[in-house]
Each structure stands twice: as C-alpha cells, then as structure tokens.
PDB file of N, CA and C in Angstrom:
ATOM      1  N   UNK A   1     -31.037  -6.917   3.236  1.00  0.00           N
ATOM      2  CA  UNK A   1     -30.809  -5.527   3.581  1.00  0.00           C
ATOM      3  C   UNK A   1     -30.146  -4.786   2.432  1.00  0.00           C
ATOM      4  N   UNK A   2     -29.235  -5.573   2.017  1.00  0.00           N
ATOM      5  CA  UNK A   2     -28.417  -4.573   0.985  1.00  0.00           C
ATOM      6  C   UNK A   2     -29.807  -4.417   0.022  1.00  0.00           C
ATOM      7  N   UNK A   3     -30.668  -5.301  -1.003  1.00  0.00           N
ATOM      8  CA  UNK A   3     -31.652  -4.851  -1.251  1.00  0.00           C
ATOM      9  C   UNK A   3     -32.488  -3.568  -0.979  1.00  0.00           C
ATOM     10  N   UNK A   4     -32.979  -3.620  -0.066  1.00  0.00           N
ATOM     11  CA  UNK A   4     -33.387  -2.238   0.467  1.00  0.00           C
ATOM     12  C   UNK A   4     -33.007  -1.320   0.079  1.00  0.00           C
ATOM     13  N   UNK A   5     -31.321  -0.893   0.666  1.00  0.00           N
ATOM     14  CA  UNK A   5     -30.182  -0.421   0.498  1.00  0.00           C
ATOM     15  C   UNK A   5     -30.247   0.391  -1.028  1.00  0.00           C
ATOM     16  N   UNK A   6     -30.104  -0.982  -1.860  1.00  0.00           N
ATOM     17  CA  UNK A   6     -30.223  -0.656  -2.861  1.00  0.00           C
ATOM     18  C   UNK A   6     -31.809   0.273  -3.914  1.00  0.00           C
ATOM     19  N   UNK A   7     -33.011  -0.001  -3.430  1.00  0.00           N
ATOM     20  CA  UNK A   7     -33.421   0.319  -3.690  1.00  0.00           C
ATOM     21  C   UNK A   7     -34.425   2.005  -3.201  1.00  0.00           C
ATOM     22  N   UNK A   8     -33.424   2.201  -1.769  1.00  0.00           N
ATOM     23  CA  UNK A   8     -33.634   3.363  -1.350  1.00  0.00           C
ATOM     24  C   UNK A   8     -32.611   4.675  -1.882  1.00  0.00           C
ATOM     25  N   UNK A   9     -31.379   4.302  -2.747  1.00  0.00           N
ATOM     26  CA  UNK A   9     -30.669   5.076  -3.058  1.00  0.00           C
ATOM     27  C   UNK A   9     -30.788   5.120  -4.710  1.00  0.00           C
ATOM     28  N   UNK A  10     -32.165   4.539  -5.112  1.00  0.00           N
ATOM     29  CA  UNK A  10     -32.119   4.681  -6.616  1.00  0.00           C
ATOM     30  C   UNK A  10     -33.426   5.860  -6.701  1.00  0.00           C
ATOM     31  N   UNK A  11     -33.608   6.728  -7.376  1.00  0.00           N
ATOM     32  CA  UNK A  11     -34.788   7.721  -7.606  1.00  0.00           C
ATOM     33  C   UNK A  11     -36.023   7.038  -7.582  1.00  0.00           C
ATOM     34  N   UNK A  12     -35.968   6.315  -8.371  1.00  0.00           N
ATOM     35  CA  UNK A  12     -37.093   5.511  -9.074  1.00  0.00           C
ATOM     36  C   UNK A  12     -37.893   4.742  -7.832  1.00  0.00           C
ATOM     37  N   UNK A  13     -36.652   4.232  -7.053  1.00  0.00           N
ATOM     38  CA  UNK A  13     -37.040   3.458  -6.217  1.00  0.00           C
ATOM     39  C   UNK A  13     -37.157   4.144  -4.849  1.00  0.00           C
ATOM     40  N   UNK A  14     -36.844   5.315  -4.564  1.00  0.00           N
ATOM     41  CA  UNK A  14     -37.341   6.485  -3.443  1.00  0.00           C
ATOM     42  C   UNK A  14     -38.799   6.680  -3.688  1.00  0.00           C
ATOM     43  N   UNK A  15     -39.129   7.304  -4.729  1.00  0.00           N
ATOM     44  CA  UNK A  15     -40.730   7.450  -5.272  1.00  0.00           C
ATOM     45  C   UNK A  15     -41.782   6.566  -5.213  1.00  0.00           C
ATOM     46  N   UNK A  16     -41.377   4.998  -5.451  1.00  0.00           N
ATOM     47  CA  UNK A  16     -42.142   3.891  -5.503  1.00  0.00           C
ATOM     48  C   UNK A  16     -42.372   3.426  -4.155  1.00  0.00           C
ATOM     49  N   UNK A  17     -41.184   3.847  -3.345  1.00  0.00           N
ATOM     50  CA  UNK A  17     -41.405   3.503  -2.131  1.00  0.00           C
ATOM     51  C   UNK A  17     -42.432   4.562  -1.265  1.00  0.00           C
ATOM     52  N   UNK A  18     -41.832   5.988  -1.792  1.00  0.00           N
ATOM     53  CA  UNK A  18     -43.061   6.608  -0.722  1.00  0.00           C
ATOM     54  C   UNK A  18     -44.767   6.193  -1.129  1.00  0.00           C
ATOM     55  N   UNK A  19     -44.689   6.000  -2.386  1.00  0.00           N
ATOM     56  CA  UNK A  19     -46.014   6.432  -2.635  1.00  0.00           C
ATOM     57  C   UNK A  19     -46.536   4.824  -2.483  1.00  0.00           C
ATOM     58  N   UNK A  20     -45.820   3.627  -2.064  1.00  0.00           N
ATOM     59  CA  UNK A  20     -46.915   2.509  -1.584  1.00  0.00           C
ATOM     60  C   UNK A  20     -47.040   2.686  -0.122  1.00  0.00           C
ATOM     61  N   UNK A  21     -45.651   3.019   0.448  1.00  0.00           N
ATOM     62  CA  UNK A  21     -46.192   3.626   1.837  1.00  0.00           C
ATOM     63  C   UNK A  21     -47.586   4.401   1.957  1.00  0.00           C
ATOM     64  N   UNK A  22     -47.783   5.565   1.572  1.00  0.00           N
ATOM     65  CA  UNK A  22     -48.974   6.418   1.116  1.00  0.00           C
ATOM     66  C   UNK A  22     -49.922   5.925   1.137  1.00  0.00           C
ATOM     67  N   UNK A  23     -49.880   5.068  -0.111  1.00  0.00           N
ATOM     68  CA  UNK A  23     -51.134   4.497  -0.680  1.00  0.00           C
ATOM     69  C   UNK A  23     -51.456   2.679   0.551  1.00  0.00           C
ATOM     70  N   UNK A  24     -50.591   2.568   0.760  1.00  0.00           N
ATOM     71  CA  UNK A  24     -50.956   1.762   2.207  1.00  0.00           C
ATOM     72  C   UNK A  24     -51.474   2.133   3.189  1.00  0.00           C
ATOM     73  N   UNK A  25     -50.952   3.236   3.841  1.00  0.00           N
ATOM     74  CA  UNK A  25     -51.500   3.938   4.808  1.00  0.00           C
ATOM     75  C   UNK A  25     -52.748   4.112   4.349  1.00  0.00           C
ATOM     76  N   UNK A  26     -53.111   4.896   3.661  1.00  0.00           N
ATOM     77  CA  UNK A  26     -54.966   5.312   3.156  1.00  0.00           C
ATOM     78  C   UNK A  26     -55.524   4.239   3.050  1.00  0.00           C
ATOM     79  N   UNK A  27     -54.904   2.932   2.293  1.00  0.00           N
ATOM     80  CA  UNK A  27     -55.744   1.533   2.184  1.00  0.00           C
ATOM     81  C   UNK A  27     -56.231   1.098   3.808  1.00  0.00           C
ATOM     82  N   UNK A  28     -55.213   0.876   4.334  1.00  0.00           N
ATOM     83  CA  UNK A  28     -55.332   0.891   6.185  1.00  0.00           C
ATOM     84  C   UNK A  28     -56.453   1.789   6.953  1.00  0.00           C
ATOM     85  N   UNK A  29     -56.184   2.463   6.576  1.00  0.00           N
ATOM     86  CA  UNK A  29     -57.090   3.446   7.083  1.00  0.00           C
ATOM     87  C   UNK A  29     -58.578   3.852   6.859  1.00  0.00           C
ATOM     88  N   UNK A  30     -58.798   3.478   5.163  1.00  0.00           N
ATOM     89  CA  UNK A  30     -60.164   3.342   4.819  1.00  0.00           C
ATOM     90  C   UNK A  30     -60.365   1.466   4.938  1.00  0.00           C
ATOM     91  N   UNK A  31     -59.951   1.179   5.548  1.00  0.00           N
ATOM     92  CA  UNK A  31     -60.397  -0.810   5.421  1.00  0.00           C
ATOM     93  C   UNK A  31     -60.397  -1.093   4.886  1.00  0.00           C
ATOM     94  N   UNK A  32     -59.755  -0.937   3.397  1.00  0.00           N
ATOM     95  CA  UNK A  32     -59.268  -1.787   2.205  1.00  0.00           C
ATOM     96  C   UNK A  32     -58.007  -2.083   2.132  1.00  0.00           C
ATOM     97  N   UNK A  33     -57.387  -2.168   3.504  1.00  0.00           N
ATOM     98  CA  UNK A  33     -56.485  -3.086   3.184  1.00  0.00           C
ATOM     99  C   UNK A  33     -56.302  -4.251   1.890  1.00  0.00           C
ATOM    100  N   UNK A  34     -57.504  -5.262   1.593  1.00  0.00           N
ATOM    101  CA  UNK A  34     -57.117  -6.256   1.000  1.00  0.00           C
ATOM    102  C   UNK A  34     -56.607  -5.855  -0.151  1.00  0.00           C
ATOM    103  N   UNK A  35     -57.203  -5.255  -0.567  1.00  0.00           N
ATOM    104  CA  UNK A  35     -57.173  -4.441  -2.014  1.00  0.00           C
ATOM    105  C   UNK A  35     -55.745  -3.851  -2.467  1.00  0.00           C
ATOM    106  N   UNK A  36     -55.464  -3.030  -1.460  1.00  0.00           N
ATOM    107  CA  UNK A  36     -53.609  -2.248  -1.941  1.00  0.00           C
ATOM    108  C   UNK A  36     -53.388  -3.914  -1.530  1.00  0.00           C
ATOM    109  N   UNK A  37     -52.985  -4.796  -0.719  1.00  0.00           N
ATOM    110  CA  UNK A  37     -52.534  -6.343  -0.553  1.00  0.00           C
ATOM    111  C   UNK A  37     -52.073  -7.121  -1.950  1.00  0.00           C
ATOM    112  N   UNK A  38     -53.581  -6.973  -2.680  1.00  0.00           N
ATOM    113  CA  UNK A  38     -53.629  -7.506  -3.799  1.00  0.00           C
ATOM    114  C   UNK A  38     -53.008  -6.843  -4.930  1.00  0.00           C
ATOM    115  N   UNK A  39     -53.495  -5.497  -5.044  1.00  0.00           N
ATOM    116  CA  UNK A  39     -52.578  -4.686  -6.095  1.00  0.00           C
ATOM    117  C   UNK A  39     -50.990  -4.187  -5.967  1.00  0.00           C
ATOM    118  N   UNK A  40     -50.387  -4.745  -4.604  1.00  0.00           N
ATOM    119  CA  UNK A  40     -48.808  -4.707  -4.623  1.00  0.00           C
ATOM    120  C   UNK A  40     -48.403  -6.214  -4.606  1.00  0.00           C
ATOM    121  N   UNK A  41     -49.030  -7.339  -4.521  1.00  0.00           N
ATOM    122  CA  UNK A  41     -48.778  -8.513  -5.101  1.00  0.00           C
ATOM    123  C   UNK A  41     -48.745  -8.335  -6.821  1.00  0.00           C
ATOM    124  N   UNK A  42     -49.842  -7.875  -6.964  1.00  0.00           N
ATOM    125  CA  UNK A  42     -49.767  -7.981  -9.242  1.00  0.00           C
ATOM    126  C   UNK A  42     -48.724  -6.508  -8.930  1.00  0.00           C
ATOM    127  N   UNK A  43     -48.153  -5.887  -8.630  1.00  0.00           N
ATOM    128  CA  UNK A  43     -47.204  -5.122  -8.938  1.00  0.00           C
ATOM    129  C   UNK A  43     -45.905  -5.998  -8.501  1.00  0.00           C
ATOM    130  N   UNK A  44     -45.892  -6.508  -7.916  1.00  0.00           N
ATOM    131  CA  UNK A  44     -44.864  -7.651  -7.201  1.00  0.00           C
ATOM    132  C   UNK A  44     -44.713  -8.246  -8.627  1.00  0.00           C
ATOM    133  N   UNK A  45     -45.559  -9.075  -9.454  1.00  0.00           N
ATOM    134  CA  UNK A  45     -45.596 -10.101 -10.225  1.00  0.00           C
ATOM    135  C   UNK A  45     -45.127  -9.368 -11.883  1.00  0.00           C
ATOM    136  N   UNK A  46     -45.898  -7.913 -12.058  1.00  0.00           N
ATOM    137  CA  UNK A  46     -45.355  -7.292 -12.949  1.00  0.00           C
ATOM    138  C   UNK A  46     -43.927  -7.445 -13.129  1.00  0.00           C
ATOM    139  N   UNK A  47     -43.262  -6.805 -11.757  1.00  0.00           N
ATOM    140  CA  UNK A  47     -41.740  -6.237 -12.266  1.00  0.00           C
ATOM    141  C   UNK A  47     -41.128  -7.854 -12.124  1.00  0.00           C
ATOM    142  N   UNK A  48     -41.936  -8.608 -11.421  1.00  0.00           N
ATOM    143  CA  UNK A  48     -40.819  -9.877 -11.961  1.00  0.00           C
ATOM    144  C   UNK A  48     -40.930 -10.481 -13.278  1.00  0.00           C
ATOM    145  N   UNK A  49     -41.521 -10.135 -14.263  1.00  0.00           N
ATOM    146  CA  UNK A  49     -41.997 -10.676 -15.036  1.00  0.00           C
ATOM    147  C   UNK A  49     -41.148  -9.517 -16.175  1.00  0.00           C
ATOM    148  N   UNK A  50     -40.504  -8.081 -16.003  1.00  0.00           N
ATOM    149  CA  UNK A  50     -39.804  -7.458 -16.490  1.00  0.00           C
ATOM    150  C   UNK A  50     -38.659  -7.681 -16.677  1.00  0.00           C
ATOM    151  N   UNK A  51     -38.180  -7.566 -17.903  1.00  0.00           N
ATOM    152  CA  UNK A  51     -36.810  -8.167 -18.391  1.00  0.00           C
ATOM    153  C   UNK A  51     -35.578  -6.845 -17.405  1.00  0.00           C
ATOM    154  N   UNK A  52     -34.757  -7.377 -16.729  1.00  0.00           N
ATOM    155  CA  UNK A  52     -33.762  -6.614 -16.128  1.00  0.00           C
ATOM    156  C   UNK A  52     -32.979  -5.735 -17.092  1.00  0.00           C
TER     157      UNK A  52
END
C-alpha cells in the first residue's frame, strides 16, 4: 500500500497511472486486452531494468 501511496502522490506517477487506466479500459473494450497485458508487462520489465 504505501507503494501505491507513494506512487499516487508523485506527478509522474499520477499521469502514468491515469493513462494505463485509459489505455486499459479501451484495450478491454476493443478485445485486445492481451495486447495492453503484454505491453504493461515490457513496461513492467523496462522500469525494472532502470537504474533508480
């Protein structure tokens, strides 16, 4: 939770959050789910792979 927390009170991380919400919803909605699935996993894998 504090996670969250944390990443709902950073800008960066307000923005990133609406717009996979967004872009989930439309994936959902046109039946490509798998697809946003897959492209917020390699976005998952990006930022871990980013030096802190």
């Amino acid at each position: 939770m504090n996670t969250v927390l944390q990443v709902i009170h950073h800008p960066a991380g307000r923005i990133g959050l609406t717009l996979g919400l967004t872009i989930g919803l439309i994936a959902a909605i046109t039946g490509e789910a798998s697809k946003a699935l897959f492209f917020a996993g390699f976005c998952k894998f990006l930022a871990s792979r980013m030096e802190r």
